[in-house]
PDB file of N, CA and C in Angstrom:
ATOM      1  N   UNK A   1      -6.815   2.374  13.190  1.00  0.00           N
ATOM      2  CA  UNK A   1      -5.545   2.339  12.505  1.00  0.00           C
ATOM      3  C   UNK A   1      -5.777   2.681  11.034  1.00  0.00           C
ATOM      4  N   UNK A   2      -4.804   3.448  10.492  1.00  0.00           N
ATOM      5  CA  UNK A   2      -4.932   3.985   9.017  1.00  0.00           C
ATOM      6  C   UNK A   2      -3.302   3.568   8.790  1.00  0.00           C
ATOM      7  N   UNK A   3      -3.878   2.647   7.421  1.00  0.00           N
ATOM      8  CA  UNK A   3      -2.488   2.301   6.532  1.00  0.00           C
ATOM      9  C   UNK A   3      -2.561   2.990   5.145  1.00  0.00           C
ATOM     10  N   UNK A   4      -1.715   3.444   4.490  1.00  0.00           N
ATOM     11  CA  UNK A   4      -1.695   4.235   2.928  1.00  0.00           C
ATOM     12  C   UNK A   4      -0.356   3.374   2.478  1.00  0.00           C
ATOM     13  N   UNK A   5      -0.515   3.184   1.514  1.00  0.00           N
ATOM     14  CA  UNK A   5       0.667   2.564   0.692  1.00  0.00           C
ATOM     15  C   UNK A   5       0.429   4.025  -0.444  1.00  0.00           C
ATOM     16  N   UNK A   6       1.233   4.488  -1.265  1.00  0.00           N
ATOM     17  CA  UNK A   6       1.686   5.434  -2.010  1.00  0.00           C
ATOM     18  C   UNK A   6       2.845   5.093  -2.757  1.00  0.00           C
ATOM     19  N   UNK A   7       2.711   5.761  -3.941  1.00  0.00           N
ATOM     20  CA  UNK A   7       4.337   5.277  -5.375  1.00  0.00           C
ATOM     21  C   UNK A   7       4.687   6.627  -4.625  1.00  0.00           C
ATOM     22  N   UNK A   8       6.233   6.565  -4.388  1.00  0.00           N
ATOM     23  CA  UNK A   8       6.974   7.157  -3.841  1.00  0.00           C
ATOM     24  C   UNK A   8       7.378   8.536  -4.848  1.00  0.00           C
ATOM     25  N   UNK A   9       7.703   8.408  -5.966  1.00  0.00           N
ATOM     26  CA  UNK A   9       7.537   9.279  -7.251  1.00  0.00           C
ATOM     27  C   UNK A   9       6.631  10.417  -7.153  1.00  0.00           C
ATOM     28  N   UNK A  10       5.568   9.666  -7.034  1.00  0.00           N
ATOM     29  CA  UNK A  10       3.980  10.579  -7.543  1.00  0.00           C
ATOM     30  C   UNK A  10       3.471  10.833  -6.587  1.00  0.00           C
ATOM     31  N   UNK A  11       3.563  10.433  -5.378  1.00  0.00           N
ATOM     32  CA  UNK A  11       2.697  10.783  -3.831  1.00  0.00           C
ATOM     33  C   UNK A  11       1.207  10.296  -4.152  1.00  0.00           C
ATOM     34  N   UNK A  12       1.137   9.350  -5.016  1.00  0.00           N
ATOM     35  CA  UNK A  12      -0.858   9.157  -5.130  1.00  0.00           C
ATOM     36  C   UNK A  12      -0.874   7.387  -4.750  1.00  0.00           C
ATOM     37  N   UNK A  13      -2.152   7.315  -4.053  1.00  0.00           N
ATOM     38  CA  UNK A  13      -2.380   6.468  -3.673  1.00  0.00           C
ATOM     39  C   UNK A  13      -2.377   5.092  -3.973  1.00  0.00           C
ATOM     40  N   UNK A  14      -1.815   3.924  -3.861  1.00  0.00           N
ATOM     41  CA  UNK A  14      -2.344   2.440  -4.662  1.00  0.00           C
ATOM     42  C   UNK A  14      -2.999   1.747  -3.468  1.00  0.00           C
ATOM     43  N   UNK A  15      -3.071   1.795  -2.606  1.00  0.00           N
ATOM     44  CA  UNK A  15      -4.074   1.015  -1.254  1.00  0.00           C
ATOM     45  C   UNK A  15      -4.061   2.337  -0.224  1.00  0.00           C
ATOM     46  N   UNK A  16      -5.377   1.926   0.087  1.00  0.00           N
ATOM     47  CA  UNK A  16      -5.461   2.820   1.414  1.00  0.00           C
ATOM     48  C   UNK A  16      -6.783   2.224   2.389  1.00  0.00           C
ATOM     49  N   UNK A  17      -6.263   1.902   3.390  1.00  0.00           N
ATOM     50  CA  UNK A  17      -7.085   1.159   4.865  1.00  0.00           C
ATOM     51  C   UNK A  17      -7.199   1.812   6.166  1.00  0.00           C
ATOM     52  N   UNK A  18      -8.218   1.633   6.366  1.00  0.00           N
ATOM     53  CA  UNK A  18      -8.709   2.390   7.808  1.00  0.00           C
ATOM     54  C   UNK A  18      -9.890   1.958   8.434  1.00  0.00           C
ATOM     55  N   UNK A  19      -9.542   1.277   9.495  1.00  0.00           N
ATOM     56  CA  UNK A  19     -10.202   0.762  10.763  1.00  0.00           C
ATOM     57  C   UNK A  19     -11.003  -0.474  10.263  1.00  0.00           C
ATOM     58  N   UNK A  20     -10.091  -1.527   9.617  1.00  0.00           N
ATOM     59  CA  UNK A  20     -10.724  -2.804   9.211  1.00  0.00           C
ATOM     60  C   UNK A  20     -11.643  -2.388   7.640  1.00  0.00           C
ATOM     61  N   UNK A  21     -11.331  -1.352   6.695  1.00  0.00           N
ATOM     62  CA  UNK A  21     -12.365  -1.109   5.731  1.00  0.00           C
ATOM     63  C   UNK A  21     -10.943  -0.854   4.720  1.00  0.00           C
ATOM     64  N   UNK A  22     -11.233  -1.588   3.615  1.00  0.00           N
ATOM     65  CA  UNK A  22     -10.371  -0.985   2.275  1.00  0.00           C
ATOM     66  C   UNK A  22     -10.910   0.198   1.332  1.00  0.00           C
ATOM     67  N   UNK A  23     -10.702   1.349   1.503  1.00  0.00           N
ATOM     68  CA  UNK A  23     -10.896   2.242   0.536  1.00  0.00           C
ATOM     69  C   UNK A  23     -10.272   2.843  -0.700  1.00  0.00           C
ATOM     70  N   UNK A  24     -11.522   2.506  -1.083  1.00  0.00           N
ATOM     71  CA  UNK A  24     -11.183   2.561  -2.831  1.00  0.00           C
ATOM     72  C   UNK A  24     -11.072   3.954  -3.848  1.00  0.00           C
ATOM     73  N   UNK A  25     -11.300   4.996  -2.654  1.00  0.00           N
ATOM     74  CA  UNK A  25     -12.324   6.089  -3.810  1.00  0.00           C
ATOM     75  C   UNK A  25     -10.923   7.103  -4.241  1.00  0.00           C
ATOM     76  N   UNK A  26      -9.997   7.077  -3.040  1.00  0.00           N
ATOM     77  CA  UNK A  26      -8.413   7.581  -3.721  1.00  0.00           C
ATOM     78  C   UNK A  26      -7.498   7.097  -4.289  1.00  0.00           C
ATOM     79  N   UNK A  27      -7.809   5.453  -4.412  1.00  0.00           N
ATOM     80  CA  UNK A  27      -6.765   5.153  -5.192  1.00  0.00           C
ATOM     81  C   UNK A  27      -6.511   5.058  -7.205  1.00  0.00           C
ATOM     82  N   UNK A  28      -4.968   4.920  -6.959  1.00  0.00           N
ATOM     83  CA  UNK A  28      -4.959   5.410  -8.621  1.00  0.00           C
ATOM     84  C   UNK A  28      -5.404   4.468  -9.569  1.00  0.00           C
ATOM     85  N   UNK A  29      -5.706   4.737 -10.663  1.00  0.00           N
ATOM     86  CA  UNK A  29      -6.345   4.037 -11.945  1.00  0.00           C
ATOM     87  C   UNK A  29      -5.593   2.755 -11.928  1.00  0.00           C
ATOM     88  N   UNK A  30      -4.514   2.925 -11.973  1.00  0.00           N
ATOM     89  CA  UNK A  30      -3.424   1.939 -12.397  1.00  0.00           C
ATOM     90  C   UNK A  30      -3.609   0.902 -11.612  1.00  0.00           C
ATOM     91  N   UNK A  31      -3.989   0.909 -10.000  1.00  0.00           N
ATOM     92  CA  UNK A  31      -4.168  -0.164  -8.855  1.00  0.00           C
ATOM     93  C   UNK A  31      -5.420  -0.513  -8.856  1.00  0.00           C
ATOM     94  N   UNK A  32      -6.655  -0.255  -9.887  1.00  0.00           N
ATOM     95  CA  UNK A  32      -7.623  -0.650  -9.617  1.00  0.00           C
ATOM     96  C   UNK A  32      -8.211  -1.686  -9.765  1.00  0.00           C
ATOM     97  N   UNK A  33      -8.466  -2.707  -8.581  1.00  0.00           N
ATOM     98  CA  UNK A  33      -8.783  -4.138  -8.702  1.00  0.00           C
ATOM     99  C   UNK A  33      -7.659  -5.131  -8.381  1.00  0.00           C
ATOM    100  N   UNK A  34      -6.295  -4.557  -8.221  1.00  0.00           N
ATOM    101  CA  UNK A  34      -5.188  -5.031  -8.332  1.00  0.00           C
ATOM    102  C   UNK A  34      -4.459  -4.868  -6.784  1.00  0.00           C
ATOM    103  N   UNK A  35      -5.087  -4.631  -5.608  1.00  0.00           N
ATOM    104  CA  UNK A  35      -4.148  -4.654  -4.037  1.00  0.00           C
ATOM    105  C   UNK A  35      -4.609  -5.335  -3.604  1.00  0.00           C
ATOM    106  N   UNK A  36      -4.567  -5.453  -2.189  1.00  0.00           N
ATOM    107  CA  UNK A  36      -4.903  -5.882  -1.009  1.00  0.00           C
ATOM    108  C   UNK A  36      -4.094  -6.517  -0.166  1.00  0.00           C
ATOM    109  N   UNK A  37      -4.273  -5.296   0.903  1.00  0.00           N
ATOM    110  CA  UNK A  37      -3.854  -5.488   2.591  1.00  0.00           C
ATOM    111  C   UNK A  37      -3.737  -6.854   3.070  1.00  0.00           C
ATOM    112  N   UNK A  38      -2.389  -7.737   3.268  1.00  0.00           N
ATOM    113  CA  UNK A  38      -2.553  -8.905   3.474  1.00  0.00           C
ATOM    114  C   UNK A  38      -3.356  -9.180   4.965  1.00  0.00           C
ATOM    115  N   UNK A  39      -4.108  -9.121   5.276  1.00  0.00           N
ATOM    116  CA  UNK A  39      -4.479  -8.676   6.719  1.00  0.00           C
ATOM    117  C   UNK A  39      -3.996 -10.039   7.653  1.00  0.00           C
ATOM    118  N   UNK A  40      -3.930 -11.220   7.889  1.00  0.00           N
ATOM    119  CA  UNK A  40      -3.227 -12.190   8.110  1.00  0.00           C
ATOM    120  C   UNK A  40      -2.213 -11.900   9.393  1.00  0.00           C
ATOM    121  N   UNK A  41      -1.252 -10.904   9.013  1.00  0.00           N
ATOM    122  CA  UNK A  41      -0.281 -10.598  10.353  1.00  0.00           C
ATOM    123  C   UNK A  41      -0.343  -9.058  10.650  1.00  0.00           C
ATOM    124  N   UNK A  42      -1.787  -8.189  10.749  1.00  0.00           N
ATOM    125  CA  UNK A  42      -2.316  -7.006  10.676  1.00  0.00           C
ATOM    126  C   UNK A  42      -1.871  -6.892  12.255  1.00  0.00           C
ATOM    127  N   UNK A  43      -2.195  -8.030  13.056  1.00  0.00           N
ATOM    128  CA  UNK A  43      -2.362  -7.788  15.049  1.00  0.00           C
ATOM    129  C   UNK A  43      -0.869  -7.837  15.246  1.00  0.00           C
ATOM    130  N   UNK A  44       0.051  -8.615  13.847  1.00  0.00           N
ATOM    131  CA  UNK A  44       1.841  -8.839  14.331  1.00  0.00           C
ATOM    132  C   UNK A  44       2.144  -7.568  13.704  1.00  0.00           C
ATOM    133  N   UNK A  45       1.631  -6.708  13.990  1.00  0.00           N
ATOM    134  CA  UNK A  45       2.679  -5.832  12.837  1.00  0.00           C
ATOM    135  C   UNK A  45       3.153  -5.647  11.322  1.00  0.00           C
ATOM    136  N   UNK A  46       2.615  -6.273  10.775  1.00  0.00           N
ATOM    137  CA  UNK A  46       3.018  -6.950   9.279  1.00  0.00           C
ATOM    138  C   UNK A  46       2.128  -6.451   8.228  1.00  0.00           C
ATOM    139  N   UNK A  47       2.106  -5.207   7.387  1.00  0.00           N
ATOM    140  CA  UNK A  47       1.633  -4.906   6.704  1.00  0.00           C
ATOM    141  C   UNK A  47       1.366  -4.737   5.272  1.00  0.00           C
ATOM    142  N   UNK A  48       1.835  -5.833   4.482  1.00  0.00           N
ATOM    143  CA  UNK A  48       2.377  -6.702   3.665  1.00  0.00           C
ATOM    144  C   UNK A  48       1.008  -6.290   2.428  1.00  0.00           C
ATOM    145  N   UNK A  49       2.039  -5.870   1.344  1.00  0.00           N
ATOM    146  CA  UNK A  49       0.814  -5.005   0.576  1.00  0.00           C
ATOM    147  C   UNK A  49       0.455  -6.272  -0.774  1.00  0.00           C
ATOM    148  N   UNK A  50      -0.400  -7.014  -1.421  1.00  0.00           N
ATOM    149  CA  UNK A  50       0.284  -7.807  -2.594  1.00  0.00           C
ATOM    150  C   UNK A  50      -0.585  -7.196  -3.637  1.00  0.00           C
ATOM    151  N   UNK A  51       0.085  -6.519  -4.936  1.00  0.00           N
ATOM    152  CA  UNK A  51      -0.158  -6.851  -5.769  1.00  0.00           C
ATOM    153  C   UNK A  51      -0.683  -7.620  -7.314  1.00  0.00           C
ATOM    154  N   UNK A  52      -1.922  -8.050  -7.763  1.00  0.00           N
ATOM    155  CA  UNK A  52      -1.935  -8.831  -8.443  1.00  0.00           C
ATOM    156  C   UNK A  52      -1.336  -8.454 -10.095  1.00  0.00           C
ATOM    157  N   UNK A  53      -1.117  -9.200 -10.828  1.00  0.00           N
ATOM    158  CA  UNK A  53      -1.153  -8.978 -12.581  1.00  0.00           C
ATOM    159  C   UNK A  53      -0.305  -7.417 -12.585  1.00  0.00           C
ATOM    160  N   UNK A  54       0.628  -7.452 -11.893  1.00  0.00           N
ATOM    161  CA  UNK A  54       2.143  -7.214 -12.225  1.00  0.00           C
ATOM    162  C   UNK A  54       2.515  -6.308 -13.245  1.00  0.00           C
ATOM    163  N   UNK A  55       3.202  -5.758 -13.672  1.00  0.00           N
ATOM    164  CA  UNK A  55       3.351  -4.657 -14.876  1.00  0.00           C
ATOM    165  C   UNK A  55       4.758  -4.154 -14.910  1.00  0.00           C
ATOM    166  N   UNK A  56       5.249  -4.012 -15.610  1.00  0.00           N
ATOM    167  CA  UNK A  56       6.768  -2.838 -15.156  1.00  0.00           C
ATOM    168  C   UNK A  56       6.741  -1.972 -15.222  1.00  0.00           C
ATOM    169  N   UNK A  57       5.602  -1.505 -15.742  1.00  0.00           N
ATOM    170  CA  UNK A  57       4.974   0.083 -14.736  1.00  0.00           C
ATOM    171  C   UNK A  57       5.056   0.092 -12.691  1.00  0.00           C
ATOM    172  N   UNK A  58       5.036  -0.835 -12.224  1.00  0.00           N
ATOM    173  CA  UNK A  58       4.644  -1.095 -10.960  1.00  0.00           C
ATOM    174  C   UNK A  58       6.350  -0.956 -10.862  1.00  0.00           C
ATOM    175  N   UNK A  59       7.271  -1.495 -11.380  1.00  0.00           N
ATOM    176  CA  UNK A  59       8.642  -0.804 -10.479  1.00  0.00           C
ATOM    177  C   UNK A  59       8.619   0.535 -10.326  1.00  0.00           C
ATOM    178  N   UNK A  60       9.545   0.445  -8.614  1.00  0.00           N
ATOM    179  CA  UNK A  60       9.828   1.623  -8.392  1.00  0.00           C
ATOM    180  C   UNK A  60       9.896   1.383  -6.470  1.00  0.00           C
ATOM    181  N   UNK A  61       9.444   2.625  -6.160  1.00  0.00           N
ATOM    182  CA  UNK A  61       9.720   2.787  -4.822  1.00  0.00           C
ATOM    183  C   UNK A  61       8.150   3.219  -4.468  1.00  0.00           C
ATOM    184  N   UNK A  62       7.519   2.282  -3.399  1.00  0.00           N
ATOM    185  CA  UNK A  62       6.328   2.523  -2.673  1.00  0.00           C
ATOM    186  C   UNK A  62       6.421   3.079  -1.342  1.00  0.00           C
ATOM    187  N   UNK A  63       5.976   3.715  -0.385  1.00  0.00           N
ATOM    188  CA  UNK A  63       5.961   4.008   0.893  1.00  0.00           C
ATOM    189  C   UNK A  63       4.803   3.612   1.344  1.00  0.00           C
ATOM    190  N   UNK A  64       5.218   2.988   2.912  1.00  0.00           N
ATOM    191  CA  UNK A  64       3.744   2.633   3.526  1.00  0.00           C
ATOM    192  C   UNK A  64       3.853   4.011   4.791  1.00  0.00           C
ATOM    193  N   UNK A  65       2.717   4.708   5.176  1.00  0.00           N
ATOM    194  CA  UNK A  65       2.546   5.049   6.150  1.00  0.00           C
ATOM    195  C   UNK A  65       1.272   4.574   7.170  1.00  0.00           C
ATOM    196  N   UNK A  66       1.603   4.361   8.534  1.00  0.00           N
ATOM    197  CA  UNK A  66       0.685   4.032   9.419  1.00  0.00           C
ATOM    198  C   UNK A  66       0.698   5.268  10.332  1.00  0.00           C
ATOM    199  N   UNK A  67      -0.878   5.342  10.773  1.00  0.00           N
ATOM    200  CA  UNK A  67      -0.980   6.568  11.663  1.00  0.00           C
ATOM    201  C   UNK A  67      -2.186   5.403  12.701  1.00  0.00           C
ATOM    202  N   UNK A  68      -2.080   5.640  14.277  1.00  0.00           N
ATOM    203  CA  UNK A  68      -2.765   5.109  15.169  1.00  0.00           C
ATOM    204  C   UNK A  68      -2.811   5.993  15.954  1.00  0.00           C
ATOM    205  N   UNK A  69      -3.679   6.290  16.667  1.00  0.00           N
ATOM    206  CA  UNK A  69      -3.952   7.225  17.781  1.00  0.00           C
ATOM    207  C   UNK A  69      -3.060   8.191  17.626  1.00  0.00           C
ATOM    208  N   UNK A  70      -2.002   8.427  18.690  1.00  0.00           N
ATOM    209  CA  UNK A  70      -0.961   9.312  18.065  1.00  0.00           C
ATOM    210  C   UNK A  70       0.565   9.338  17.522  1.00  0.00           C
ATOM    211  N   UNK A  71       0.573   8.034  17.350  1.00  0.00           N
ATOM    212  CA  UNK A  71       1.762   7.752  16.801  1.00  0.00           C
ATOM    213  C   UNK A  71       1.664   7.420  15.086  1.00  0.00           C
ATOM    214  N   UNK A  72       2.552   7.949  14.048  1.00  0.00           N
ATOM    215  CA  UNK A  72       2.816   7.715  13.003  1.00  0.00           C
ATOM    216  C   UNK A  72       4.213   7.567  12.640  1.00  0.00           C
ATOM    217  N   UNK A  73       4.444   6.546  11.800  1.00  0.00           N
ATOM    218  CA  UNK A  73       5.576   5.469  11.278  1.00  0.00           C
ATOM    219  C   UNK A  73       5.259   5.486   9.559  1.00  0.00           C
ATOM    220  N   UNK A  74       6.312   5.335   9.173  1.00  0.00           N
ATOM    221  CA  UNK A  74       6.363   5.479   7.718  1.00  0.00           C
ATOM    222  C   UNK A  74       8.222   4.621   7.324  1.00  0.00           C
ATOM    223  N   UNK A  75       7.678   3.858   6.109  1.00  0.00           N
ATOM    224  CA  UNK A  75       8.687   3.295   5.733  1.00  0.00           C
ATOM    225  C   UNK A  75       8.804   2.883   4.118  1.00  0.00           C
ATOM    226  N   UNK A  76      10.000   3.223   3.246  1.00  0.00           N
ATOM    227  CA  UNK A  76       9.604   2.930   2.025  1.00  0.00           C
ATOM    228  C   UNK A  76      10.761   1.575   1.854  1.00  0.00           C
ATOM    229  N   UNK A  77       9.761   0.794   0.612  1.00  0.00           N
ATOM    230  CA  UNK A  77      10.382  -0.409  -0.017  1.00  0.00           C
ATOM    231  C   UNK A  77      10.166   0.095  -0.963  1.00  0.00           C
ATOM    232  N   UNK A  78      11.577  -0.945  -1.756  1.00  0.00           N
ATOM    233  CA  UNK A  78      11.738  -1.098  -3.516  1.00  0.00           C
ATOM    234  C   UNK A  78      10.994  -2.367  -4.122  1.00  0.00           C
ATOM    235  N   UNK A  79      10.142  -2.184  -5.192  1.00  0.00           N
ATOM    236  CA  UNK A  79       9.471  -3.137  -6.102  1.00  0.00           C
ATOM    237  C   UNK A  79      10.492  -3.454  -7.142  1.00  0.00           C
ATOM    238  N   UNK A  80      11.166  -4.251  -7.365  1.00  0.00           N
ATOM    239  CA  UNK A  80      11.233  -4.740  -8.901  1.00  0.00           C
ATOM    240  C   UNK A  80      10.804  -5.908  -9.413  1.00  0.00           C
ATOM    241  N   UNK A  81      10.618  -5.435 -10.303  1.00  0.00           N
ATOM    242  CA  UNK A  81       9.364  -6.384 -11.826  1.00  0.00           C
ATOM    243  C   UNK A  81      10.688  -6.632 -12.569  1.00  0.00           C
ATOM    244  N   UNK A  82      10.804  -7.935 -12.396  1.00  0.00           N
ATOM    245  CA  UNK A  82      11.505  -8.251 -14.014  1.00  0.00           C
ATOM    246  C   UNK A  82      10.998  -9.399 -14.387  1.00  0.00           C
ATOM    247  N   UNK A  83      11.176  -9.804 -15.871  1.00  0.00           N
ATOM    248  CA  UNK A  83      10.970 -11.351 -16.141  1.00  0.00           C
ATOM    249  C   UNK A  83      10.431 -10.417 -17.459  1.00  0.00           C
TER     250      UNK A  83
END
């Protein structure tokens, strides 16, 4: 299974996972040190991205895509940062 989370804007990477491994080497400057794949409800379906140390750079619109054997699914959520 391959998950990509992506800023919907820019098409570049902030998490990207594949086959139980977090890879680091495409994602953007801005996410570095700062994701991770809640893996927790990975077997329910639940691909729940969290963010740490927050920014209002980080609003906006993310897309997750999943690709498995031969099926691929893609869905975008809205982030907003306020406070």
């Amino acid at each position: 299974m391959e998950v990509r989370w992506i800023r919907d804007h820019i098409s570049e990477t902030v998490h990207h996972y594949r086959n139980g491994e977090d890879l680091y080497g495409e994602q953007m400057e801005a996410y570095v040190g700062r994701t991770e794949l809640v893996r927790d409800g990975l077997s329910a379906g639940s691909l729940d991205l969290r963010i740490t140390g927050l920014r209002p750079s980080d609003d906006g619109q993310y897309t997750c895509t999943v690709e498995e054997a031969h099926a691929y699914k893609e869905v975008i959520v809205e982030l907003e940062v306020s406070g």
